[in-house]
Protein backbone atom coordinates (compact mmCIF):
# COMPACT_ATOMS: atom_id res chain seq x y z
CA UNK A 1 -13.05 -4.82 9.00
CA UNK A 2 -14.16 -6.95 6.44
CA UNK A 3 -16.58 -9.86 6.79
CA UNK A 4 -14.10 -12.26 6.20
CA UNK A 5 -11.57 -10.75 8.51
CA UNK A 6 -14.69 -10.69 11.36
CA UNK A 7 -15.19 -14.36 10.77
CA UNK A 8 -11.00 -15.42 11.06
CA UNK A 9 -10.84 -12.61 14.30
CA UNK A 10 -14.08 -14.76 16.07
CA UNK A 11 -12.38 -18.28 14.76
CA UNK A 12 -15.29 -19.46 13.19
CA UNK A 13 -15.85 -21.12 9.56
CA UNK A 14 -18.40 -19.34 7.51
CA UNK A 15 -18.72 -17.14 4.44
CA UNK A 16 -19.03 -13.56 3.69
CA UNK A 17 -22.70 -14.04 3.52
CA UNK A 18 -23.59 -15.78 6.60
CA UNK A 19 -21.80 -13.37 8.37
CA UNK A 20 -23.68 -10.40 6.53
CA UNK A 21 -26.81 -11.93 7.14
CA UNK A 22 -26.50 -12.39 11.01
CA UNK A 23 -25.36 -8.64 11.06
CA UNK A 24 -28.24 -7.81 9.38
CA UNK A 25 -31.38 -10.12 9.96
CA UNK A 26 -30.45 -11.04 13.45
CA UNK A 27 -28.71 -8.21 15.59
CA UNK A 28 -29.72 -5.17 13.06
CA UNK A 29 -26.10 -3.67 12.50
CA UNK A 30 -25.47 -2.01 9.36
CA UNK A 31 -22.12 -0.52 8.54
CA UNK A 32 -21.50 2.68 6.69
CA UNK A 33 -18.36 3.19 4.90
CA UNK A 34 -17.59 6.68 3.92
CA UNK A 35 -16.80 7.46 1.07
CA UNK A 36 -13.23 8.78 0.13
CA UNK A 37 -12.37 12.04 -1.44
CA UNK A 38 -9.87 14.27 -1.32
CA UNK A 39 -9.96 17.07 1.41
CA UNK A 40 -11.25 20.54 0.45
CA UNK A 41 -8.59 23.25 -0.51
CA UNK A 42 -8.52 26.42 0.60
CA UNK A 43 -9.88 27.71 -2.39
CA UNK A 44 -12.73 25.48 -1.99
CA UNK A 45 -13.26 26.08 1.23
CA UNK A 46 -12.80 30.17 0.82
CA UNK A 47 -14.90 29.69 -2.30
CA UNK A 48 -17.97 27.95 -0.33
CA UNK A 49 -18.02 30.26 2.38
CA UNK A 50 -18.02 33.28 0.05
CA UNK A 51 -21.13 31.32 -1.65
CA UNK A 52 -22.71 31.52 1.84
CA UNK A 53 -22.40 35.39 2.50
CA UNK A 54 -23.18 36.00 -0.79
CA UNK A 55 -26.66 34.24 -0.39
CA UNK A 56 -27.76 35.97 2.64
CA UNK A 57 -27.68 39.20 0.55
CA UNK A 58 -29.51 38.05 -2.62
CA UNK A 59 -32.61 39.98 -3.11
CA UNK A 60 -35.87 38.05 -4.25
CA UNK A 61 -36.12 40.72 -7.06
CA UNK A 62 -33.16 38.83 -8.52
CA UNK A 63 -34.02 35.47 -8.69
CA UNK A 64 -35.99 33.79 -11.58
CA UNK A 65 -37.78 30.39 -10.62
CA UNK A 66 -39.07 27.97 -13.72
CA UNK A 67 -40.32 24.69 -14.04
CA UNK A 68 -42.74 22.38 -16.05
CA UNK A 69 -46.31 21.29 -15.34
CA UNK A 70 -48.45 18.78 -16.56
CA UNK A 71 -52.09 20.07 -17.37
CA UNK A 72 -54.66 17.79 -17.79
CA UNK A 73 -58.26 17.45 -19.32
CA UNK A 74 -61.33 15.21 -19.54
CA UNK A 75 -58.94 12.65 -16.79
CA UNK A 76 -61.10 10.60 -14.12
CA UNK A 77 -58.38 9.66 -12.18
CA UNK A 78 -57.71 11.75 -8.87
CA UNK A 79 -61.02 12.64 -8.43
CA UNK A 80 -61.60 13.14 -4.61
CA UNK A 81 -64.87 14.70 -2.49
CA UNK A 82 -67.47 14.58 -5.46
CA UNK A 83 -71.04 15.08 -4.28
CA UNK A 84 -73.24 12.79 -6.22
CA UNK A 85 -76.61 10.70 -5.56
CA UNK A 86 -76.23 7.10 -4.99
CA UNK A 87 -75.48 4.65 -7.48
CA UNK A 88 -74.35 7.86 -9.87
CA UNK A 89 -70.50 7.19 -10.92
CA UNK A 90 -68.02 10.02 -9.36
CA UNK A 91 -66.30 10.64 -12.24
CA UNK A 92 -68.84 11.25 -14.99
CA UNK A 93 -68.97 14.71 -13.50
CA UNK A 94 -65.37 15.44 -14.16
CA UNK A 95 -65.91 13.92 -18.14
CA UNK A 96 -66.03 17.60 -20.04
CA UNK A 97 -66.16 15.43 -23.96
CA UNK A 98 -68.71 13.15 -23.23
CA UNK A 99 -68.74 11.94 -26.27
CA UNK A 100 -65.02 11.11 -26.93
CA UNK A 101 -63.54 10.79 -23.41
CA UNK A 102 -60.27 11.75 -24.55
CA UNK A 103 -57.83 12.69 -22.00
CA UNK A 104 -55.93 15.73 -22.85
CA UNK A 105 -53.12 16.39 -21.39
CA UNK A 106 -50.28 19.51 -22.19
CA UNK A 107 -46.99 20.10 -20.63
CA UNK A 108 -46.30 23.94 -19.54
CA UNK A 109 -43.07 25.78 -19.34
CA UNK A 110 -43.05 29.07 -17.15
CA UNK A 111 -40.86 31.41 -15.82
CA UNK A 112 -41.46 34.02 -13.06
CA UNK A 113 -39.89 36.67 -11.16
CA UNK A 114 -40.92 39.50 -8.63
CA UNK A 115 -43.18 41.91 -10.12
CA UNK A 116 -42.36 40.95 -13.65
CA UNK A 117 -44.12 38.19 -16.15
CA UNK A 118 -42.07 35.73 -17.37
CA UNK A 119 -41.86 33.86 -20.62
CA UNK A 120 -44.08 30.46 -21.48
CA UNK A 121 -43.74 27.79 -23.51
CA UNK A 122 -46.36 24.77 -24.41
CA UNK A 123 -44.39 21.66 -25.24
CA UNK A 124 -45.26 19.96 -28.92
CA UNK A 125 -44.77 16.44 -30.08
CA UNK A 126 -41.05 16.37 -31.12
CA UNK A 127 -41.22 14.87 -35.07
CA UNK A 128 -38.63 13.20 -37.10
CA UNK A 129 -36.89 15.99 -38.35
CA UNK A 130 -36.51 17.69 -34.85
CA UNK A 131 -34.75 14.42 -33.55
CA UNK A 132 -32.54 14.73 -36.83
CA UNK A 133 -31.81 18.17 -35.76
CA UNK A 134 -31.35 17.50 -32.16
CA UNK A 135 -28.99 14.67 -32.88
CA UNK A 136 -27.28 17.15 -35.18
CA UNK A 137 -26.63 19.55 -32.00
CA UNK A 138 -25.61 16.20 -29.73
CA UNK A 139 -22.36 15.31 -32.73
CA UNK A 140 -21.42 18.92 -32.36
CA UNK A 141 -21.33 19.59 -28.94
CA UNK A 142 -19.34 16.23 -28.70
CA UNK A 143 -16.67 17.05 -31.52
CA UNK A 144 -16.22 20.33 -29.55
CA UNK A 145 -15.76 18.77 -26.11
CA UNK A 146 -12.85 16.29 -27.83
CA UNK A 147 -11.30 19.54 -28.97
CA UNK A 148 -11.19 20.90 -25.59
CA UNK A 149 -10.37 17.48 -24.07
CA UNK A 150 -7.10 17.09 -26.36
CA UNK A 151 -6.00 20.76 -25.86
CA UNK A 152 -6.57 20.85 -21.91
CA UNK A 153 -4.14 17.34 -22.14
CA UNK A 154 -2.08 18.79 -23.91
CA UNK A 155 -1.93 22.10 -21.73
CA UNK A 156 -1.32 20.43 -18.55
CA UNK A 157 1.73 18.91 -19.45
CA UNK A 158 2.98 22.13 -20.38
CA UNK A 159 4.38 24.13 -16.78
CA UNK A 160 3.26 27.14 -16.25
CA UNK A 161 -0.38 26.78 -17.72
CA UNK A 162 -3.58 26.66 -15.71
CA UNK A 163 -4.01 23.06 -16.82
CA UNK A 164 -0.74 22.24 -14.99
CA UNK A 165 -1.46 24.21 -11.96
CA UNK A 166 -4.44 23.20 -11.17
CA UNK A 167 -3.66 19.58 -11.66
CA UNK A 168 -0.39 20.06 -9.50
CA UNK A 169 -3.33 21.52 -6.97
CA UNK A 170 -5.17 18.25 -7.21
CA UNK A 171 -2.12 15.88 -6.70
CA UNK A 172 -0.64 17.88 -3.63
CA UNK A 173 -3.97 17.84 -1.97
CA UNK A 174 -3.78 13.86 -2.26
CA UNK A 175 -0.43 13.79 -1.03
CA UNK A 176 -1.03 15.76 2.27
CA UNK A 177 -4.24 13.31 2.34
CA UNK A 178 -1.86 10.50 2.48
CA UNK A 179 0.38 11.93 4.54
CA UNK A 180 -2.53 12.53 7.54
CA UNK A 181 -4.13 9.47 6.86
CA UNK A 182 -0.50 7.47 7.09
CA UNK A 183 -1.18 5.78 3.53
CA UNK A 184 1.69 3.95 1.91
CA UNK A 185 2.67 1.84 -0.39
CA UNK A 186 -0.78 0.17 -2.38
CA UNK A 187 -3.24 2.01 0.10
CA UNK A 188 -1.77 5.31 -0.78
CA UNK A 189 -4.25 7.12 -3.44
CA UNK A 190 -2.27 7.39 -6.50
CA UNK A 191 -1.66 10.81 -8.17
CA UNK A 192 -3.95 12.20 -10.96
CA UNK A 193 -3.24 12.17 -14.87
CA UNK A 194 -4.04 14.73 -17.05
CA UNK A 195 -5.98 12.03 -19.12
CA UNK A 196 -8.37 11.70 -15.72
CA UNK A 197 -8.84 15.05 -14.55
CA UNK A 198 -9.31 16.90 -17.78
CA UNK A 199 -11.65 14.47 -19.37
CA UNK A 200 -14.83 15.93 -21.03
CA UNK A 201 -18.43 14.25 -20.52
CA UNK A 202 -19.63 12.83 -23.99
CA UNK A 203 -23.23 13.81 -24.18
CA UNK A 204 -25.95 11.44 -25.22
CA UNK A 205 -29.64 12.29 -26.38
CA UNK A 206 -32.12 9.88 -26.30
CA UNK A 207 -35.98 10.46 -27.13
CA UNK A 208 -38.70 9.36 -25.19
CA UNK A 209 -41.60 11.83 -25.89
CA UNK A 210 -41.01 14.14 -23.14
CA UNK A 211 -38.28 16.93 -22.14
CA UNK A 212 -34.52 16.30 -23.18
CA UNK A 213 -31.64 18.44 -22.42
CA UNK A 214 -31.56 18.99 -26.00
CA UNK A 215 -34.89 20.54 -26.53
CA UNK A 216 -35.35 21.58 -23.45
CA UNK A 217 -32.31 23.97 -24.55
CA UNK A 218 -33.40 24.61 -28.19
CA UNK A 219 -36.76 25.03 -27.35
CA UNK A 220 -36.93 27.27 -23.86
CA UNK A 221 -33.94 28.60 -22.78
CA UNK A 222 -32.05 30.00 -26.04
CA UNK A 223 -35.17 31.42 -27.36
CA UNK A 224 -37.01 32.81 -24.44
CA UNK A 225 -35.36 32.31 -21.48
CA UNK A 226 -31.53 33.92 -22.08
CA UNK A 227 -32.96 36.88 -24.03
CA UNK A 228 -35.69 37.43 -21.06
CA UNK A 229 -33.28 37.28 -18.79
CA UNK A 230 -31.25 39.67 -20.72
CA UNK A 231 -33.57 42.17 -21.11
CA UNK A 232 -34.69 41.99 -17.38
CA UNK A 233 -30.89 42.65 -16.38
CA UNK A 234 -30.37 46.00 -18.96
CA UNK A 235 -34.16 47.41 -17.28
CA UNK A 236 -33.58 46.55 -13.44
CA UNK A 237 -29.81 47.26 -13.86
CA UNK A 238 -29.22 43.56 -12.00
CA UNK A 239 -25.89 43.04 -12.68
CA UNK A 240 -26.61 38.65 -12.20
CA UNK A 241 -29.56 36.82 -12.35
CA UNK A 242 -30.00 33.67 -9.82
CA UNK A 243 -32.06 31.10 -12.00
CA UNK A 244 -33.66 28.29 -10.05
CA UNK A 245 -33.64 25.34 -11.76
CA UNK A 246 -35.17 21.77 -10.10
CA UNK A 247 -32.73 18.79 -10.12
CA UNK A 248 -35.04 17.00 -13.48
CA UNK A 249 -32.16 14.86 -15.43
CA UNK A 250 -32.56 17.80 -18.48
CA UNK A 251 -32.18 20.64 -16.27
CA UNK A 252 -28.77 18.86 -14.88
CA UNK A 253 -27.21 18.37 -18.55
CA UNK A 254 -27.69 21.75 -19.69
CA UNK A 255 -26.27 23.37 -16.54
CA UNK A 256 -23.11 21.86 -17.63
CA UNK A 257 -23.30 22.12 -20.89
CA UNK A 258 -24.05 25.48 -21.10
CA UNK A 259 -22.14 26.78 -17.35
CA UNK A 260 -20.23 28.97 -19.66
CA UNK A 261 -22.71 30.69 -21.73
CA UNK A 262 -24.91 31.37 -18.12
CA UNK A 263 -21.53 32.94 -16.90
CA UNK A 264 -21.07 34.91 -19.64
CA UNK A 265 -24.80 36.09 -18.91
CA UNK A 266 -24.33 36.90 -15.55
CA UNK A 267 -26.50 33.76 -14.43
CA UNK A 268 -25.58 31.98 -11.27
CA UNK A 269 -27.51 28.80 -11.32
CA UNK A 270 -29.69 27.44 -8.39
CA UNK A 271 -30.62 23.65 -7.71
């Protein structure tokens, strides 16, 4: 009920507000609305339990972890349990280039596996001319994703298609929501277009001196990572790799971008 429905029920004058704020400061409720989504399918559901049996089998062997690290030299900060006489600073101890005290710091790439050595990679300054090029990448991958976006549109008006079956999926599992939940009328949820459910993500790339999805994907993964993974697969005869990947805002955009190039790899991304 809303907060302005609470106030008419309890016949008393007062805004949305006041009535918040005696919820809240005075008596310590809090209320949780749930968010609303359509119920799992049965191919969802069939498709997440088959994710579960399938993970209690994985072998270590098969799965590659990577991340980044920051290493960093000539730094006084974090310095804990230094032995030292009195009056003798902490940190001078921890100074390696006395004479500059330049802090030096370097951002590692890694990759790892049981019993096999992954590839590295030591992150550079980006210049000018690889944000040119990296822009470059961002206009085509966009201009490809329209294509798709117009054609999928197009598809799903078209019966018979996967487009149109899988939207038809989408709207009768709304319906039956409606139907169990009793909506009607303006509370019912309204039926999906093909203009919402096929709509592609325009990607945007943005520099700030660190990692990007577009680097990030230039730099590690098409060069060392994919053909690493490759090889590793055609010597172990691993028929998929399980890549473990953390949830870092670069990590997320290329797991979209490229979710068909890893399937076409045999790479089953972990967050």
């Amino acid at each position: 009920m809303p907060f302005e429905d609470i106030a008419k029920e309890l016949g008393i004058q007062a805004a949305r507000s006041t009535v918040e704020h005696v919820f809240h400061d005075q008596h310590g409720l809090f209320r949780r609305k749930a968010t609303h989504k359509p119920f799992l399918s049965p191919q969802h559901i069939e498709s997440r339990l088959a994710f579960c049996h399938m993970a209690l089998n994985i072998a270590i062997s098969e799965i590659v972890f990577t991340d980044e690290m920051w290493v960093e030299f000539n730094s006084v900060r974090r310095q804990r349990n230094v032995t030292r006489k009195r009056g003798v600073d902490p940190n001078q101890w921890a100074i390696h280039d006395k004479q500059n005290n330049k802090t030096i710091r370097v951002m590692f790439w890694g990759a790892i596996c049981l019993n096999h050595r992954g590839p590295y990679h030591i992150w550079e300054k980006e210049t000018q001319d690889d944000e040119k090029h990296y822009q470059e990448i961002v206009a085509h991958e966009n201009h490809i994703r329209l294509e798709r976006q117009e054609q999928n549109q197009a598809q799903a008006a078209i019966p018979g298609t996967w487009q149109s079956r899988a939207l038809e999926e989408i709207n009768t599992n709304i319906e039956r929501q409606n139907a169990e939940e009793g909506r009607q009328g303006r509370h019912k949820r309204r039926r999906r277009g093909p203009h919402q459910e096929f709509k592609e993500e325009q990607l945007k790339f943005q520099s700030k001196g660190g990692i990007n999805w577009v680097s990030y994907r230039t730099r590690v993964l098409e060069p060392l990572l994919y053909p690493w993974i490759s090889e590793l697969q055609a010597s172990t005869g691993m028929p998929v790799t399980y890549l473990v990947e953390d949830n870092a805002p670069a990590h997320q955009t290329v797991q979209r971008v490229d979710a068909e190039e890893r399937r076409k790899r045999g790479i089953i991304t972990f967050k």
